[in-house]
Structure formats: structure tokens, C-alpha cells
PDB file of N, CA and C in Angstrom:
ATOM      1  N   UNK A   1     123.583 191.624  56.998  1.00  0.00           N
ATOM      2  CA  UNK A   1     123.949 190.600  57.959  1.00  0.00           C
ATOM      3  C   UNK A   1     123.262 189.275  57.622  1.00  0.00           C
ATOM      4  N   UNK A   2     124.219 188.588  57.816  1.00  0.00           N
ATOM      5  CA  UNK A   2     123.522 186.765  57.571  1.00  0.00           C
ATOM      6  C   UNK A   2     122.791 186.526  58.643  1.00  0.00           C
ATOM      7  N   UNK A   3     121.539 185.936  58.450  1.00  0.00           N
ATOM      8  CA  UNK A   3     120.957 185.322  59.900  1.00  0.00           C
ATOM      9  C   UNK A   3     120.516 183.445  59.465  1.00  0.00           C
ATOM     10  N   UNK A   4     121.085 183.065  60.333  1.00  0.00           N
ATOM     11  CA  UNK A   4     120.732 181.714  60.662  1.00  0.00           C
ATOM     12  C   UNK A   4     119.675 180.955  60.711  1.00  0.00           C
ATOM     13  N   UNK A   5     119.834 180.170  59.526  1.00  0.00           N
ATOM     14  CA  UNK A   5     118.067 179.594  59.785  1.00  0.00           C
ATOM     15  C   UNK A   5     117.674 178.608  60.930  1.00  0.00           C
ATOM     16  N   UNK A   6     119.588 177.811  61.661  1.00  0.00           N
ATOM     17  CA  UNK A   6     119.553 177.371  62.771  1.00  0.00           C
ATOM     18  C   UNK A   6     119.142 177.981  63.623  1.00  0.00           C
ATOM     19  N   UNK A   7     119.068 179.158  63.653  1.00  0.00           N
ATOM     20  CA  UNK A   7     119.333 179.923  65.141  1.00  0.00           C
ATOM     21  C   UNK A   7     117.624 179.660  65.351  1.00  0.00           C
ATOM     22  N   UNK A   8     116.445 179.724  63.984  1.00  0.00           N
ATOM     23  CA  UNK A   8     115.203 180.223  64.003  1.00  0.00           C
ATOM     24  C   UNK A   8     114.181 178.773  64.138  1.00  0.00           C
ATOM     25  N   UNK A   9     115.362 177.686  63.608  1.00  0.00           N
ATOM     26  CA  UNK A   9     114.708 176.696  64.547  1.00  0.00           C
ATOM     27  C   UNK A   9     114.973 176.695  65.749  1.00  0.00           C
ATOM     28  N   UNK A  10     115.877 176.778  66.543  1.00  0.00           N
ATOM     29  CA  UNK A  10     116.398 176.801  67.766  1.00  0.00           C
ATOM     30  C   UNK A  10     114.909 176.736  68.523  1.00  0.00           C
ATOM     31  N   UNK A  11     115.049 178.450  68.002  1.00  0.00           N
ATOM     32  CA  UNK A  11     114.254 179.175  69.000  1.00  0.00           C
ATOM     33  C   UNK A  11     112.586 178.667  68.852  1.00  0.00           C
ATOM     34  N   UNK A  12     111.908 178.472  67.386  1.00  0.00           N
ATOM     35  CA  UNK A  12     111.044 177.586  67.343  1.00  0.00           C
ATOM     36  C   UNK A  12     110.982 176.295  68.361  1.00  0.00           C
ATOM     37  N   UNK A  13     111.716 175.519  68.372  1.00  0.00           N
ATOM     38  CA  UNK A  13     111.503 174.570  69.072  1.00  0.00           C
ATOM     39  C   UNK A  13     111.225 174.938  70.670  1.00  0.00           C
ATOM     40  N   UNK A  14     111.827 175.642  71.080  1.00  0.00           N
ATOM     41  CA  UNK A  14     112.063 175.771  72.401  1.00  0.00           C
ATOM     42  C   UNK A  14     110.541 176.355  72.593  1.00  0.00           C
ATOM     43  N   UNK A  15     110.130 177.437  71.553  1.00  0.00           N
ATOM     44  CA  UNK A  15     108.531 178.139  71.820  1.00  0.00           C
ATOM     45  C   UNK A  15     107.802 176.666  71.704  1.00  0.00           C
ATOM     46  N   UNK A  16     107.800 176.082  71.019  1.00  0.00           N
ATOM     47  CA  UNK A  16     107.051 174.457  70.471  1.00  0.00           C
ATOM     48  C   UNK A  16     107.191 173.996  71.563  1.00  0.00           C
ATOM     49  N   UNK A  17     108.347 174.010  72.193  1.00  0.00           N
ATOM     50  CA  UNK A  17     108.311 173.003  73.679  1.00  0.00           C
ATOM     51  C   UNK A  17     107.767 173.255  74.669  1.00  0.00           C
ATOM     52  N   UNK A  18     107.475 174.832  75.141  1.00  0.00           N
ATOM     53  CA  UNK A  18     107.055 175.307  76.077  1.00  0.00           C
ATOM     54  C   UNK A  18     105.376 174.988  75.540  1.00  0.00           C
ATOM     55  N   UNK A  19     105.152 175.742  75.068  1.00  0.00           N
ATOM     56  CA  UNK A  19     103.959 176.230  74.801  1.00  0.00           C
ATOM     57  C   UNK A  19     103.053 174.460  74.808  1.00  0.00           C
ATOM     58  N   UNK A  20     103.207 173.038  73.748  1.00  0.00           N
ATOM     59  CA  UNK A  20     103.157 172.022  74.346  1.00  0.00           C
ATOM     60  C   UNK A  20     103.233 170.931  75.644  1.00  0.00           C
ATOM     61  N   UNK A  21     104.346 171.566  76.301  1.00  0.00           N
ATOM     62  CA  UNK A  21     104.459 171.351  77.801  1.00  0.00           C
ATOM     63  C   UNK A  21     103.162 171.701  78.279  1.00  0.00           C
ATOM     64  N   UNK A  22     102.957 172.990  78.461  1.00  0.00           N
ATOM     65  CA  UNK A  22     101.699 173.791  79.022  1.00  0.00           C
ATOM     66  C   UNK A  22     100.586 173.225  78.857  1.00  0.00           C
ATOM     67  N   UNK A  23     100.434 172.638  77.189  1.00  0.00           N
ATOM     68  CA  UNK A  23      99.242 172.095  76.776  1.00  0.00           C
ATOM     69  C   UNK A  23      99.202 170.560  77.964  1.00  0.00           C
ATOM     70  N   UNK A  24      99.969 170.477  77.386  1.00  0.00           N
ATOM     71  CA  UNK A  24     100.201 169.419  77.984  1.00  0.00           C
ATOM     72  C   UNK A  24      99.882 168.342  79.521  1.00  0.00           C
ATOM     73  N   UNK A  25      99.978 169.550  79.867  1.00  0.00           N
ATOM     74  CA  UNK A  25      99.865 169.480  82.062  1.00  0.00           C
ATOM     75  C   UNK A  25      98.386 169.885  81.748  1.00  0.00           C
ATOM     76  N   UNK A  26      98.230 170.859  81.030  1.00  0.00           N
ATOM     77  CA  UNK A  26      95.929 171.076  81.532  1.00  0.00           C
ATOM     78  C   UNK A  26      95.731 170.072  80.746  1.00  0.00           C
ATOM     79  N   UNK A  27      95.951 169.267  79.940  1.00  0.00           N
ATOM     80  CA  UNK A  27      95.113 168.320  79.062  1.00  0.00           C
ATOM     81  C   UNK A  27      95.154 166.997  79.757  1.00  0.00           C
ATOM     82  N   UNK A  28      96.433 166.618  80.620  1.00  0.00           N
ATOM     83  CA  UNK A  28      96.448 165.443  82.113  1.00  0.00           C
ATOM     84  C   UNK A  28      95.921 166.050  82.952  1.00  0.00           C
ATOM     85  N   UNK A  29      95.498 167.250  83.559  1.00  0.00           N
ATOM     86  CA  UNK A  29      94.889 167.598  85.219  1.00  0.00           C
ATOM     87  C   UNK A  29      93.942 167.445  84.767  1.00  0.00           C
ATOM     88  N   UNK A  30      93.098 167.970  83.584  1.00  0.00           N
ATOM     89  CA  UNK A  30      91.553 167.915  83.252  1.00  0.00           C
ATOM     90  C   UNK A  30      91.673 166.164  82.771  1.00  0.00           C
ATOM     91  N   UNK A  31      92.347 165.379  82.171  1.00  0.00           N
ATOM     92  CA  UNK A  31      91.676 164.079  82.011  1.00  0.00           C
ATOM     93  C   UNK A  31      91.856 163.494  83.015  1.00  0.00           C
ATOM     94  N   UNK A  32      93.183 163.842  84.197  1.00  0.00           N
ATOM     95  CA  UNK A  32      93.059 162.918  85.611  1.00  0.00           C
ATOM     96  C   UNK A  32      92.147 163.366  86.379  1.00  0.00           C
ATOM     97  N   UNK A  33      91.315 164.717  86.420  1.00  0.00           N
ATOM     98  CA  UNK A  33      89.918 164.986  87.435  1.00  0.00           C
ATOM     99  C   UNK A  33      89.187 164.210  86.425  1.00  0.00           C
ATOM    100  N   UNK A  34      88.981 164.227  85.133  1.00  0.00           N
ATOM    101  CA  UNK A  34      87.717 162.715  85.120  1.00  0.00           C
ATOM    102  C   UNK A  34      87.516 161.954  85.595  1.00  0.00           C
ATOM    103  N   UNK A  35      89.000 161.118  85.056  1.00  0.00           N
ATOM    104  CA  UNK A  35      88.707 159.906  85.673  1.00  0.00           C
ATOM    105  C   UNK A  35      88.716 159.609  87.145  1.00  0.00           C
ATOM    106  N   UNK A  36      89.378 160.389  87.700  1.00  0.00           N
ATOM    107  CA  UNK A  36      89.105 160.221  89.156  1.00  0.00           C
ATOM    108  C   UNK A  36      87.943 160.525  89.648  1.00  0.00           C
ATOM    109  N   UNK A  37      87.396 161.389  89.056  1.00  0.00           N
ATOM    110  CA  UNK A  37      85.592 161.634  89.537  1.00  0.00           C
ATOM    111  C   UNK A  37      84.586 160.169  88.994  1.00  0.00           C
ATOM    112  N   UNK A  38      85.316 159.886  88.060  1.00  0.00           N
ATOM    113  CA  UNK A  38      84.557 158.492  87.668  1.00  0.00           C
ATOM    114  C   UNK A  38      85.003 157.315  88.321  1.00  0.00           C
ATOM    115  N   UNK A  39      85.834 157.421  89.078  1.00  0.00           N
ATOM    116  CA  UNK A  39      86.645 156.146  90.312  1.00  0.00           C
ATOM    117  C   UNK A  39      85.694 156.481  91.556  1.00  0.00           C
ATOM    118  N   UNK A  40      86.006 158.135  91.104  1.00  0.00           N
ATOM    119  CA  UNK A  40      85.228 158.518  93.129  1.00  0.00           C
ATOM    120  C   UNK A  40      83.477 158.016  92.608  1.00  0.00           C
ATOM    121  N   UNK A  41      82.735 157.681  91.842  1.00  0.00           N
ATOM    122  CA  UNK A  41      81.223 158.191  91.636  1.00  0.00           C
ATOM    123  C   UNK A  41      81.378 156.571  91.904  1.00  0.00           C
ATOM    124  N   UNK A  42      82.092 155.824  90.967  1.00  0.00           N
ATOM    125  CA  UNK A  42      82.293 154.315  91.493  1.00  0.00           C
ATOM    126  C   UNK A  42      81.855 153.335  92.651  1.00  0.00           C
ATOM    127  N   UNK A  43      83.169 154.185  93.269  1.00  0.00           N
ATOM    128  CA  UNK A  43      83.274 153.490  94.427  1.00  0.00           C
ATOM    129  C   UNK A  43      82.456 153.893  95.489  1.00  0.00           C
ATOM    130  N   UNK A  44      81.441 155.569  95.364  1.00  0.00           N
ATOM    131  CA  UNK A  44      80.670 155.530  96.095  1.00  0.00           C
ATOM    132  C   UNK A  44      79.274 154.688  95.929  1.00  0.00           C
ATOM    133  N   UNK A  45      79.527 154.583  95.194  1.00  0.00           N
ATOM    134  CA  UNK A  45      78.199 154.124  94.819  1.00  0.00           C
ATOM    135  C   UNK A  45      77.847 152.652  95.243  1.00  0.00           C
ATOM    136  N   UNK A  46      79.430 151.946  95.489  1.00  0.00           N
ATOM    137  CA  UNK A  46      79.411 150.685  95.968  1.00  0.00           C
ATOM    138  C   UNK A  46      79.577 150.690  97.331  1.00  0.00           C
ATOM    139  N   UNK A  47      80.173 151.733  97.759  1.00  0.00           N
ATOM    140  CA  UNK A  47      80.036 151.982  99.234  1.00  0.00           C
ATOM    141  C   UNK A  47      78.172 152.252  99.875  1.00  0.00           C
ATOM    142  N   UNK A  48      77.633 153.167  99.346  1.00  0.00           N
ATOM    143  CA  UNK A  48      76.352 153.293  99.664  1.00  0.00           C
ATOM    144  C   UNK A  48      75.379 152.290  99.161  1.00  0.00           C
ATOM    145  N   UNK A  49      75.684 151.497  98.427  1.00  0.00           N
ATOM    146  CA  UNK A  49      74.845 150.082  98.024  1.00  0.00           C
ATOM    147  C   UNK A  49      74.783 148.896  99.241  1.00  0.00           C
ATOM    148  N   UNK A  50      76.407 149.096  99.740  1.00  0.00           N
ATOM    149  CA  UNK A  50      76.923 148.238 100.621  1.00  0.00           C
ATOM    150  C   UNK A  50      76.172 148.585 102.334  1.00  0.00           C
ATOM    151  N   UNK A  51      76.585 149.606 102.456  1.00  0.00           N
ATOM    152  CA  UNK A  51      75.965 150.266 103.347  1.00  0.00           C
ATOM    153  C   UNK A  51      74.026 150.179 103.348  1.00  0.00           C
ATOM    154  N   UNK A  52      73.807 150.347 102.620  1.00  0.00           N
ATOM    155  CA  UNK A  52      72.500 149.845 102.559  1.00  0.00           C
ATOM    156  C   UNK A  52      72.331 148.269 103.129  1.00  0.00           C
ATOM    157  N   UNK A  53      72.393 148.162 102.193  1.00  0.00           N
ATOM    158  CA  UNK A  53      72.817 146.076 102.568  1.00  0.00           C
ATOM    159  C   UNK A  53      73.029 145.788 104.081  1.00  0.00           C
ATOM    160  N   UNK A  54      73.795 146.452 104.809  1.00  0.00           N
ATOM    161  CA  UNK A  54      74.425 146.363 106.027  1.00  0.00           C
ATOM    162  C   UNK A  54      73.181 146.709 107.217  1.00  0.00           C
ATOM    163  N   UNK A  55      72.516 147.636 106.916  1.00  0.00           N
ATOM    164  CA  UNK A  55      71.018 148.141 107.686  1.00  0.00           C
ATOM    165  C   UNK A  55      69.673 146.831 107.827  1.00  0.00           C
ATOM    166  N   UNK A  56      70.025 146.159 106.223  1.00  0.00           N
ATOM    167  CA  UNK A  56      69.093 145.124 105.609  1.00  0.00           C
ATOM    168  C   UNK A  56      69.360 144.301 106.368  1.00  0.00           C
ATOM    169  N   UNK A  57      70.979 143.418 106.548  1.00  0.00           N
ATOM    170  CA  UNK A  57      71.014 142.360 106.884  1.00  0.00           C
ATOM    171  C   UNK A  57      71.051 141.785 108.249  1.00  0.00           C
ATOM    172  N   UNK A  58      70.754 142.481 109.112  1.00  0.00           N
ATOM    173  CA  UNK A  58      70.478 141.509 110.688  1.00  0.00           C
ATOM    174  C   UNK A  58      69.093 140.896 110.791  1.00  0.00           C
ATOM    175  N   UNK A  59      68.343 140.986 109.505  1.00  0.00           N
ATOM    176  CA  UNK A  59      66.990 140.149 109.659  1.00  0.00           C
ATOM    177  C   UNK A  59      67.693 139.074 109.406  1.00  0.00           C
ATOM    178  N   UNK A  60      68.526 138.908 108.179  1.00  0.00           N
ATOM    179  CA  UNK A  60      69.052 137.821 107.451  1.00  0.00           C
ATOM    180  C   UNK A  60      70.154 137.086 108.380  1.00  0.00           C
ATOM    181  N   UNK A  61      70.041 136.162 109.358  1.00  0.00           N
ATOM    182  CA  UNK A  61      71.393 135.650 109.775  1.00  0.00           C
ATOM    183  C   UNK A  61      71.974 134.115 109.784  1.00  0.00           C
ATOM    184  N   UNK A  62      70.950 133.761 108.915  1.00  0.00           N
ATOM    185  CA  UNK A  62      70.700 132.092 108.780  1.00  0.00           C
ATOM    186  C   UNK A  62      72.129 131.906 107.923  1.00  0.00           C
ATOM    187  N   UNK A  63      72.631 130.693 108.176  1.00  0.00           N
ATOM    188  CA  UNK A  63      74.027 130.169 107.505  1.00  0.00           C
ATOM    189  C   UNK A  63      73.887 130.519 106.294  1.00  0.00           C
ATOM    190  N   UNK A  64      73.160 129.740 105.309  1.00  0.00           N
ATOM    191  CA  UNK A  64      73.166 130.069 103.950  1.00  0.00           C
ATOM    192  C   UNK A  64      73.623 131.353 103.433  1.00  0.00           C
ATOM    193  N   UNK A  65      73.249 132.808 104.117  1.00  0.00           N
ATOM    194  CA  UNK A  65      73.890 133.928 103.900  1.00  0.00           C
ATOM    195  C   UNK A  65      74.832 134.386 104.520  1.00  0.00           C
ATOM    196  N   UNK A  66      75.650 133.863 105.677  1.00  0.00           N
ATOM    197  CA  UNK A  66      76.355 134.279 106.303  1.00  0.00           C
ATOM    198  C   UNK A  66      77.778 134.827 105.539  1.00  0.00           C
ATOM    199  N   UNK A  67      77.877 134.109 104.551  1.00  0.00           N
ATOM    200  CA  UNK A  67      78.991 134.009 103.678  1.00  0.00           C
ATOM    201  C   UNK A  67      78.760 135.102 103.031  1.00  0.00           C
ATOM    202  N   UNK A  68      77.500 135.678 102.173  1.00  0.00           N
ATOM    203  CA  UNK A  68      76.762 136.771 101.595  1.00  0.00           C
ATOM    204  C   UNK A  68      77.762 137.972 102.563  1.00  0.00           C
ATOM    205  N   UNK A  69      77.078 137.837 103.691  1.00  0.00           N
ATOM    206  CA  UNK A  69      77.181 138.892 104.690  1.00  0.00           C
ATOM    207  C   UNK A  69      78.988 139.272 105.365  1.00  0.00           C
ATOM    208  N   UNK A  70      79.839 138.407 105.211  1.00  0.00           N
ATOM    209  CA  UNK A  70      81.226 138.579 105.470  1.00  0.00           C
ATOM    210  C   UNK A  70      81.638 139.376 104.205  1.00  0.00           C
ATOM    211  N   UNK A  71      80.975 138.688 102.619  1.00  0.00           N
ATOM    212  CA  UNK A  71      81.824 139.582 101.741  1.00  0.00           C
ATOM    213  C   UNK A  71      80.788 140.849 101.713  1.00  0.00           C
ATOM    214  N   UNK A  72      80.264 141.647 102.272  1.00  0.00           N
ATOM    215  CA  UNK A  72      79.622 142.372 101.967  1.00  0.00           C
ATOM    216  C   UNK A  72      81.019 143.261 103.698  1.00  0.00           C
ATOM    217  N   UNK A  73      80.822 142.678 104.187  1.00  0.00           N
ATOM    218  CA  UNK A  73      81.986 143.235 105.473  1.00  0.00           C
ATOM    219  C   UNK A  73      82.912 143.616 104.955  1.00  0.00           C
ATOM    220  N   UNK A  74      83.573 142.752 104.070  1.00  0.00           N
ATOM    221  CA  UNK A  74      84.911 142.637 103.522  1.00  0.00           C
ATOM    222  C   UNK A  74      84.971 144.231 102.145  1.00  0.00           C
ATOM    223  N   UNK A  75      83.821 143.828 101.840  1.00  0.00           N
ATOM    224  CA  UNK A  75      83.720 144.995 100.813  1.00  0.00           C
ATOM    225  C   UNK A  75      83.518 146.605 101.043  1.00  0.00           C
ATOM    226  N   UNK A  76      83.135 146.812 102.220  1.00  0.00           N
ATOM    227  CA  UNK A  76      83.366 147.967 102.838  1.00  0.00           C
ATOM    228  C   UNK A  76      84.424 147.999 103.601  1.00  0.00           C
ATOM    229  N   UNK A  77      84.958 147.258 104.280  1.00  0.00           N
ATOM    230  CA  UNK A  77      86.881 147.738 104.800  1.00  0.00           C
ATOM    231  C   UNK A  77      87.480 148.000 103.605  1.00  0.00           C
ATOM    232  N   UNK A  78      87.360 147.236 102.501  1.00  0.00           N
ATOM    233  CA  UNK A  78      88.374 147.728 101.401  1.00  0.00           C
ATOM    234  C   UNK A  78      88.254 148.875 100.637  1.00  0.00           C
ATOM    235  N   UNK A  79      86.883 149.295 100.898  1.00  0.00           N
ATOM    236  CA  UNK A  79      86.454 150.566 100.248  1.00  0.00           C
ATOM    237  C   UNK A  79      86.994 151.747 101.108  1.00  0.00           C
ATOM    238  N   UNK A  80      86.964 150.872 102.550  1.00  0.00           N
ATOM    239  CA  UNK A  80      87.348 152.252 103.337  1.00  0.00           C
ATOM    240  C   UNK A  80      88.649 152.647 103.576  1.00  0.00           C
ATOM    241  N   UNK A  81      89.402 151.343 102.733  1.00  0.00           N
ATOM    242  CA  UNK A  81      90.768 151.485 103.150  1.00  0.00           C
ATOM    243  C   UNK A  81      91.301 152.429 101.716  1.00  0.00           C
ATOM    244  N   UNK A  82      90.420 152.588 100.816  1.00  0.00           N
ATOM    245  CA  UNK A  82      90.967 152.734  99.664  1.00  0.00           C
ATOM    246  C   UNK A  82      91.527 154.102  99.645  1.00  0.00           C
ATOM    247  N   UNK A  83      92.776 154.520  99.062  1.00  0.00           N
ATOM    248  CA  UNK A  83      93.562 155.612  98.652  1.00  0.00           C
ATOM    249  C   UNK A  83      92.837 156.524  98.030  1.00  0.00           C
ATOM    250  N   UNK A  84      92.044 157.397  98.523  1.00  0.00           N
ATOM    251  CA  UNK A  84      91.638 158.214  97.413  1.00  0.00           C
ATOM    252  C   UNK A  84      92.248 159.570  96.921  1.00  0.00           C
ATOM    253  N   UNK A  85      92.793 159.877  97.855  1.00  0.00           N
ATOM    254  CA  UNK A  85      93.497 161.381  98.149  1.00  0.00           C
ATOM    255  C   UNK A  85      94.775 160.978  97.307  1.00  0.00           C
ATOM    256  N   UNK A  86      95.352 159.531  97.305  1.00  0.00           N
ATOM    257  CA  UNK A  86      96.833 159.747  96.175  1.00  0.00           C
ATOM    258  C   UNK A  86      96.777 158.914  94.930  1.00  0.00           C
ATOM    259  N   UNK A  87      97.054 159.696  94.158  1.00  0.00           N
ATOM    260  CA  UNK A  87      96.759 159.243  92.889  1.00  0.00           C
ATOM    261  C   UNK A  87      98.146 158.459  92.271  1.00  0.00           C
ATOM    262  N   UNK A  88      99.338 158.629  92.884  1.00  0.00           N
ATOM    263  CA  UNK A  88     100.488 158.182  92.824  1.00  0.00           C
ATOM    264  C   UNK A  88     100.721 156.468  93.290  1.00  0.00           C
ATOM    265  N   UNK A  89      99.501 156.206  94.605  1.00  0.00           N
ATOM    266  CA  UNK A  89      99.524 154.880  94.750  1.00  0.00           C
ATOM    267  C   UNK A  89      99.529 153.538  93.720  1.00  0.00           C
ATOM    268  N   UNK A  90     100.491 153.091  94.301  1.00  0.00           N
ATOM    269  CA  UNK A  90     101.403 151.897  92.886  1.00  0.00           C
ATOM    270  C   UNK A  90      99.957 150.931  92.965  1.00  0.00           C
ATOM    271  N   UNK A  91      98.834 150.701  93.873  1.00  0.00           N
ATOM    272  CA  UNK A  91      98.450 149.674  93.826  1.00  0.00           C
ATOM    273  C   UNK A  91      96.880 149.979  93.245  1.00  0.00           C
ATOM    274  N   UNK A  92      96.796 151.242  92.663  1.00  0.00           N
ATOM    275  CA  UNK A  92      95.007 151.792  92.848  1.00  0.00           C
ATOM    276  C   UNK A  92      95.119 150.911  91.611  1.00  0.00           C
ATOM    277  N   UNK A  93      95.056 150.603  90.795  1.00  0.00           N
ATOM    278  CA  UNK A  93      93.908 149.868  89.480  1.00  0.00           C
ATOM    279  C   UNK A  93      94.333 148.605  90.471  1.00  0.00           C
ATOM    280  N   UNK A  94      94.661 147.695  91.042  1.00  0.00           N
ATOM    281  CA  UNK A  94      94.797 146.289  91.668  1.00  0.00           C
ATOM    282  C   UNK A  94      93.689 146.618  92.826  1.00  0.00           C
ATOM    283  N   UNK A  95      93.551 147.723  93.702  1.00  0.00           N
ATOM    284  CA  UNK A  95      93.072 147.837  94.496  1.00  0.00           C
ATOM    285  C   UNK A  95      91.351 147.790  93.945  1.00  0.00           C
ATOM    286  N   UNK A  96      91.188 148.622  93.051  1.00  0.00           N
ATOM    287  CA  UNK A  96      89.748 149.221  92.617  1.00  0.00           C
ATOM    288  C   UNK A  96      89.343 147.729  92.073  1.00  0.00           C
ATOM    289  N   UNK A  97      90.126 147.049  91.530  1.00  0.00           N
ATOM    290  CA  UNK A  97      90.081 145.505  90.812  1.00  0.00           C
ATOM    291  C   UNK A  97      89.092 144.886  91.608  1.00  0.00           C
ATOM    292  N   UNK A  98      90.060 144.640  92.900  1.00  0.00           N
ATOM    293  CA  UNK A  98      89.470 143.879  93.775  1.00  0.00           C
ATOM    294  C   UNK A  98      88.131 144.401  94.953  1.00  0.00           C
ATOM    295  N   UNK A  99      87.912 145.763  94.827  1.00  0.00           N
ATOM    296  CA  UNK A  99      86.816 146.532  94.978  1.00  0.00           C
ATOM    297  C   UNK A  99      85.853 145.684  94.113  1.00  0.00           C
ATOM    298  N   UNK A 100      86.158 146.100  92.647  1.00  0.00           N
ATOM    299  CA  UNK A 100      85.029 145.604  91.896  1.00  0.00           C
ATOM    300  C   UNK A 100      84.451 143.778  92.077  1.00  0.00           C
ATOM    301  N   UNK A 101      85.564 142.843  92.052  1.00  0.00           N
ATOM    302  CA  UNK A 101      85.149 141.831  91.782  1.00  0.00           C
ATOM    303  C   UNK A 101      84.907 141.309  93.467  1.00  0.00           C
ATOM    304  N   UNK A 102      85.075 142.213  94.327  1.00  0.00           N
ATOM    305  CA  UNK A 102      84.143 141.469  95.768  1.00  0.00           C
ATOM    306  C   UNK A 102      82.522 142.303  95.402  1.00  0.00           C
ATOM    307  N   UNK A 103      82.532 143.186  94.960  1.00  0.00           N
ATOM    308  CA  UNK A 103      81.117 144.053  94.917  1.00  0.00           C
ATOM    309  C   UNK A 103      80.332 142.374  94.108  1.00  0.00           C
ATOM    310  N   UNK A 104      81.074 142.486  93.034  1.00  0.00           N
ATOM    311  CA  UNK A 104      80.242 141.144  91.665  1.00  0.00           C
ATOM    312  C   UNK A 104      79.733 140.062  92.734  1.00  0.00           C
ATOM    313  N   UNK A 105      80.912 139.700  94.002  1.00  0.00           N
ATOM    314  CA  UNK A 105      80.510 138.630  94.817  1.00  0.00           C
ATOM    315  C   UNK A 105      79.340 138.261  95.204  1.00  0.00           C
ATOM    316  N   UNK A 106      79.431 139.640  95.900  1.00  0.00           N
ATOM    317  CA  UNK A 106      78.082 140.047  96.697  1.00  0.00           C
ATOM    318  C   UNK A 106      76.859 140.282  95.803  1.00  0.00           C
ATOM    319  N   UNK A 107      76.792 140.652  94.667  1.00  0.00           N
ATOM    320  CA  UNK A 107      75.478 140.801  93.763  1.00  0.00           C
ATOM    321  C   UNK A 107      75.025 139.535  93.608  1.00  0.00           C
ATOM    322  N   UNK A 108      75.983 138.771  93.244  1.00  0.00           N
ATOM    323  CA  UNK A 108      75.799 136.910  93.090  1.00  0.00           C
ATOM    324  C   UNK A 108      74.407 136.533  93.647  1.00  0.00           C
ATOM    325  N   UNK A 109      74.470 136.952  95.088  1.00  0.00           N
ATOM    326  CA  UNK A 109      73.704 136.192  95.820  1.00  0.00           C
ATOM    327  C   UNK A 109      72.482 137.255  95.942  1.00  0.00           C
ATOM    328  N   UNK A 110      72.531 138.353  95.790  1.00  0.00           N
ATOM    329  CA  UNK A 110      71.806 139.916  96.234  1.00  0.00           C
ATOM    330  C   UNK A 110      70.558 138.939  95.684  1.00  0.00           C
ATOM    331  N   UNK A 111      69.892 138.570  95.054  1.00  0.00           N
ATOM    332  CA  UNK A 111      68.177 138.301  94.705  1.00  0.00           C
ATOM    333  C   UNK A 111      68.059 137.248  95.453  1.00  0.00           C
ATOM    334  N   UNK A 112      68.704 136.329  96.322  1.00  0.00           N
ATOM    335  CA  UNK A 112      68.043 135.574  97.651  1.00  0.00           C
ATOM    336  C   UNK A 112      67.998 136.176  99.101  1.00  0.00           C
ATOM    337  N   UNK A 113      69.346 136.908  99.060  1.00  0.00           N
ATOM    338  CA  UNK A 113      69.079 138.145 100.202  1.00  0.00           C
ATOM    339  C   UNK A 113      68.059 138.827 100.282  1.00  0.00           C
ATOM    340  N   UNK A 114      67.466 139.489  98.820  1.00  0.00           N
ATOM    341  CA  UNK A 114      66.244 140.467  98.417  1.00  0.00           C
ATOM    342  C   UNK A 114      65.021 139.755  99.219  1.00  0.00           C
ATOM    343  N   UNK A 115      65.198 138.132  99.204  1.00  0.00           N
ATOM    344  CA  UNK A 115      63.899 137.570  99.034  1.00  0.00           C
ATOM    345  C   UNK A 115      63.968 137.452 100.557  1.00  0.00           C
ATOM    346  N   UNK A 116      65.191 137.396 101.462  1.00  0.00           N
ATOM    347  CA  UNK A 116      65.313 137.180 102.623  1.00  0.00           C
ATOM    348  C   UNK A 116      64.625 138.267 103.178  1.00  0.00           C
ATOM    349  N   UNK A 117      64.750 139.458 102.746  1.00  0.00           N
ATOM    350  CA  UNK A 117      64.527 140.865 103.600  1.00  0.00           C
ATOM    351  C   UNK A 117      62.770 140.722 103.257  1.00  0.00           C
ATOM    352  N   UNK A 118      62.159 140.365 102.106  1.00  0.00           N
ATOM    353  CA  UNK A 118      61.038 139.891 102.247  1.00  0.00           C
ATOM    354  C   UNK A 118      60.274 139.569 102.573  1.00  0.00           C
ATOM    355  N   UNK A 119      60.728 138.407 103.256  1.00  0.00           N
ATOM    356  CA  UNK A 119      60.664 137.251 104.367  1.00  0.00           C
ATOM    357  C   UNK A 119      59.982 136.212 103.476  1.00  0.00           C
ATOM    358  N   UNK A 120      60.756 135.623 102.469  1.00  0.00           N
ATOM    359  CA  UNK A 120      60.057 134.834 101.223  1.00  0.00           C
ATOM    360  C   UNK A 120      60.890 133.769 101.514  1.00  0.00           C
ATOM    361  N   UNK A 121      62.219 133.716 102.382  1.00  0.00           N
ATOM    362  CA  UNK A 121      62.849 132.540 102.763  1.00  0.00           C
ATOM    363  C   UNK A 121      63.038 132.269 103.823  1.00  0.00           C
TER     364      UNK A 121
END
């Protein structure tokens, strides 16, 4: 009997496809729990920085920091608003963006605040 060398790719491919598929899905669930553990370690970390800050600052209420002290407000609603549970959200790298560059805000000023909690100003 003749056998088909079509038939033996066929069926190759289809084992190639499956078996890659498979690879495929654990090699995205294990690199999307990274990086999402490295979003979640992130953003806690700016949450509990912030939160700190927040205990600090009712010594501090003089104008000069007041501005300090709104983006430091501002930076925990957005943290708290943040999506963490869906990873499908169209807006998380825009969102985490603007996480990051209000956190930078607030560091700006963090070594006259430091000096405020001091009482050096």
C-alpha cells in the first residue's frame, strides 16, 4: 500500500499545533503572573509610601506645601481607583503611567517636606 507523505505532514502539523498552543498559554500565564506581580509590588509600594506621607503631613500645612499635599491626595485615589483584578483593561499601561509620573511629582518636593516633619522649616 502507498502511504502519503501528505497525509504525515498533515498530521505533524496538527501534533506541532497543539502541542505549541499548550506551550504556548503556560509560557503567557507564567510571564503575565510576573509582570503583574511586578505592577502589583509597584504600585504597592507607592501606595504605602503615600500612605505614610499622609500620617506625616498634618504637621505640614503651610501654603508652600499645600500643593505637595493635593498631589500626594491625588496619588492615592488613582492608586485606589486602579484596575487590578482586570488585566484586559484598555487603559492599564496609561493608567500605571500616570500613577508613576504623579508619584515623581510628589518626590520633587519629598526633601522639604522631610525637613518640614523635622521642624527645620
Amino acid at each position: 500500500p502507498c502511504v502519503c507523505p501528505c497525509r504525515f505532514h498533515g498530521e505533524g502539523y496538527q501534533e506541532g499545533y497543539a502541542e505549541g498552543s499548550q506551550a504556548g498559554a503556560a509560557e503567557g500565564r507564567r510571564c503575565g503572573a510576573l509582570h503583574g506581580a511586578k505592577i502589583g509590588s509597584e504600585i504597592g509600594s507607592y501606595l504605602g509610601f503615600a500612605l505614610t506621607w499622609q500620617c506625616l503631613l498634618p504637621k505640614c500645612t503651610d501654603e508652600k506645601n499645600s500643593k505637595k499635599i493635593r498631589a500626594l491626595d491625588s496619588l492615592i485615589g488613582m492608586i485606589r481607583k486602579f484596575p487590578y483584578e482586570d488585566p484586559t483593561y484598555e487603559k492599564l499601561q496609561d493608567d500605571l503611567e500616570k500613577i508613576r509620573g504623579k508619584f515623581k511629582q510628589f518626590m520633587t518636593g519629598q526633601s522639604e517636606m522631610s525637613r518640614c516633619n523635622q521642624g527645620l522649616i
